[in-house]
C-alpha atoms as a PDB file:
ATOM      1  CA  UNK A   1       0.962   6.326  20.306  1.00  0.00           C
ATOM      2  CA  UNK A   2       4.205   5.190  18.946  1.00  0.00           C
ATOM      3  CA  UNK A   3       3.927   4.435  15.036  1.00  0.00           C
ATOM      4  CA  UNK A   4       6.818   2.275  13.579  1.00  0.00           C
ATOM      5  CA  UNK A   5       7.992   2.873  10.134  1.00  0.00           C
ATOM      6  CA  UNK A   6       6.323   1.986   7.495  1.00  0.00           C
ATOM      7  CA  UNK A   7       9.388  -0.609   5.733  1.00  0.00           C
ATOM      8  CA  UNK A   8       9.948  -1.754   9.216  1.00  0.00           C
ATOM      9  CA  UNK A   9       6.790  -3.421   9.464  1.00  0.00           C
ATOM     10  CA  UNK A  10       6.542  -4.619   6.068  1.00  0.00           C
ATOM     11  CA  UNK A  11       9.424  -5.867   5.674  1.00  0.00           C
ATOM     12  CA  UNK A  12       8.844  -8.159   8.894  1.00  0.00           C
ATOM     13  CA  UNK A  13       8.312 -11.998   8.174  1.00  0.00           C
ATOM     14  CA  UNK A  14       5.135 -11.878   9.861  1.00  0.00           C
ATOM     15  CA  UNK A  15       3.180  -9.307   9.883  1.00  0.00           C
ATOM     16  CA  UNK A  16      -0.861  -9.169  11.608  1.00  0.00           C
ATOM     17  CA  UNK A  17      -3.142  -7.286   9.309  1.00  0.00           C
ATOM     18  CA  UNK A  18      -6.077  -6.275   9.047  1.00  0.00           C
ATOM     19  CA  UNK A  19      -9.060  -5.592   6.566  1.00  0.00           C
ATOM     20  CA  UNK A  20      -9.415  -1.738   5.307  1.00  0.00           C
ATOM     21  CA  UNK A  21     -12.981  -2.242   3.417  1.00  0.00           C
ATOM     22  CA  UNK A  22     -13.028   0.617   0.565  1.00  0.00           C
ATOM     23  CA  UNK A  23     -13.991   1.543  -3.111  1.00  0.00           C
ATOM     24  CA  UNK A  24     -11.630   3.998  -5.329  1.00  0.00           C
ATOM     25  CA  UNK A  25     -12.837   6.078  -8.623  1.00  0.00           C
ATOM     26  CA  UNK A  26     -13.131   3.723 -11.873  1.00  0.00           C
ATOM     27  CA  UNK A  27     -11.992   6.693 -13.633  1.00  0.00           C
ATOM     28  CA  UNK A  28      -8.701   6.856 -11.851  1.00  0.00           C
ATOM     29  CA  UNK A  29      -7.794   3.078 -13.393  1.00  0.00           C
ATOM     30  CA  UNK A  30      -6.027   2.091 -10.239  1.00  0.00           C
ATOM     31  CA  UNK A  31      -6.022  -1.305 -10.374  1.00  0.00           C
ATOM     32  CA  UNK A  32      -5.101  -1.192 -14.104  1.00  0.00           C
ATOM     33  CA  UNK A  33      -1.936   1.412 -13.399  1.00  0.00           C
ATOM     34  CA  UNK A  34      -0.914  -1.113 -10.738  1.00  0.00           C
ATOM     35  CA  UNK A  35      -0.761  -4.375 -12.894  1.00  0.00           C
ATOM     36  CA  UNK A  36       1.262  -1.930 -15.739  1.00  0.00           C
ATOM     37  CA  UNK A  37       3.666  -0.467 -13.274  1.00  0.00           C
ATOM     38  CA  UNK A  38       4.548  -4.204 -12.363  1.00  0.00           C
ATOM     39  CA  UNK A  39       4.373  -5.435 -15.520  1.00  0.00           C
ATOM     40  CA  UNK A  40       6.734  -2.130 -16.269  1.00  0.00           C
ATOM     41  CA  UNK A  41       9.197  -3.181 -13.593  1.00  0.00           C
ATOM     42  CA  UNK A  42       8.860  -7.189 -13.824  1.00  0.00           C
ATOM     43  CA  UNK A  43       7.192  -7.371 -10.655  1.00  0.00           C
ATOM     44  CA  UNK A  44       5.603 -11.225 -10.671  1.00  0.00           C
ATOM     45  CA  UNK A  45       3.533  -9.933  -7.429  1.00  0.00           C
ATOM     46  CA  UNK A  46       2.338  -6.957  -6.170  1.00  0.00           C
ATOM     47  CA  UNK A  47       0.575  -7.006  -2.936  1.00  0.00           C
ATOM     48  CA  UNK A  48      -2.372  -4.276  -3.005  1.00  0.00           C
ATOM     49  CA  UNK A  49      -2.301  -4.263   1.022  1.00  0.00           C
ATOM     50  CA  UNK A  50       1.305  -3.178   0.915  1.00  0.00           C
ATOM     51  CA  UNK A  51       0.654  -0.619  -1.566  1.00  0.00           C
ATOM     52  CA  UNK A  52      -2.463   0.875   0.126  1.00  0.00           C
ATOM     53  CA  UNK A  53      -0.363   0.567   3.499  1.00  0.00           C
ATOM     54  CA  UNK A  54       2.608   2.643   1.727  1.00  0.00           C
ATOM     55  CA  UNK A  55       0.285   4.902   0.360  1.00  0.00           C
ATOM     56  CA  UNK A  56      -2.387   5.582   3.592  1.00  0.00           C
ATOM     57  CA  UNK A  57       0.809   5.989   6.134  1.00  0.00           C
ATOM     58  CA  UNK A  58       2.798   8.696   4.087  1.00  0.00           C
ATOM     59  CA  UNK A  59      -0.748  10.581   3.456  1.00  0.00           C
ATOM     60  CA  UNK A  60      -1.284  10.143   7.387  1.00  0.00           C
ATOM     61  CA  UNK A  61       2.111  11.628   8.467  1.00  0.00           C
ATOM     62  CA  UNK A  62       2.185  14.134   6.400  1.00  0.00           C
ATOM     63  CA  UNK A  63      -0.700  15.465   7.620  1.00  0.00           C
ATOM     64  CA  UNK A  64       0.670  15.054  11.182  1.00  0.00           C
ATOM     65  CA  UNK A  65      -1.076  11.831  12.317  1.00  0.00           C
END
């Protein structure tokens, strides 16, 4: 199975997604790091999915999936 790269696909106009269903820590204040790191870099939007997608694919292939 051919995987394409993770900025290929995101960077792509349109782009079919779909729904990962999940729950994080509280204690790890994710979604609070998130708004200060764009608030930090003047981000007006941050999408989540895009983060999560960043995130899940470098953990994946590192681990050789």
């Amino acid at each position: 199975m051919e995987i394409p790269e993770t900025a290929v696909v995101l960077n792509q106009r349109i782009i079919a997604r779909e729904s990962l269903d999940s729950s994080v820590p509280a204690a790890l204040k994710l979604k609070k790091r998130i708004k200060r790191f764009a608030l930090d870099n003047e981000l007006d939007h941050l999408p989540m999915g895009d983060i999560v997608s960043v995130a899940l694919d470098e953990w994946l292939t590192a681990r050789g999936f």
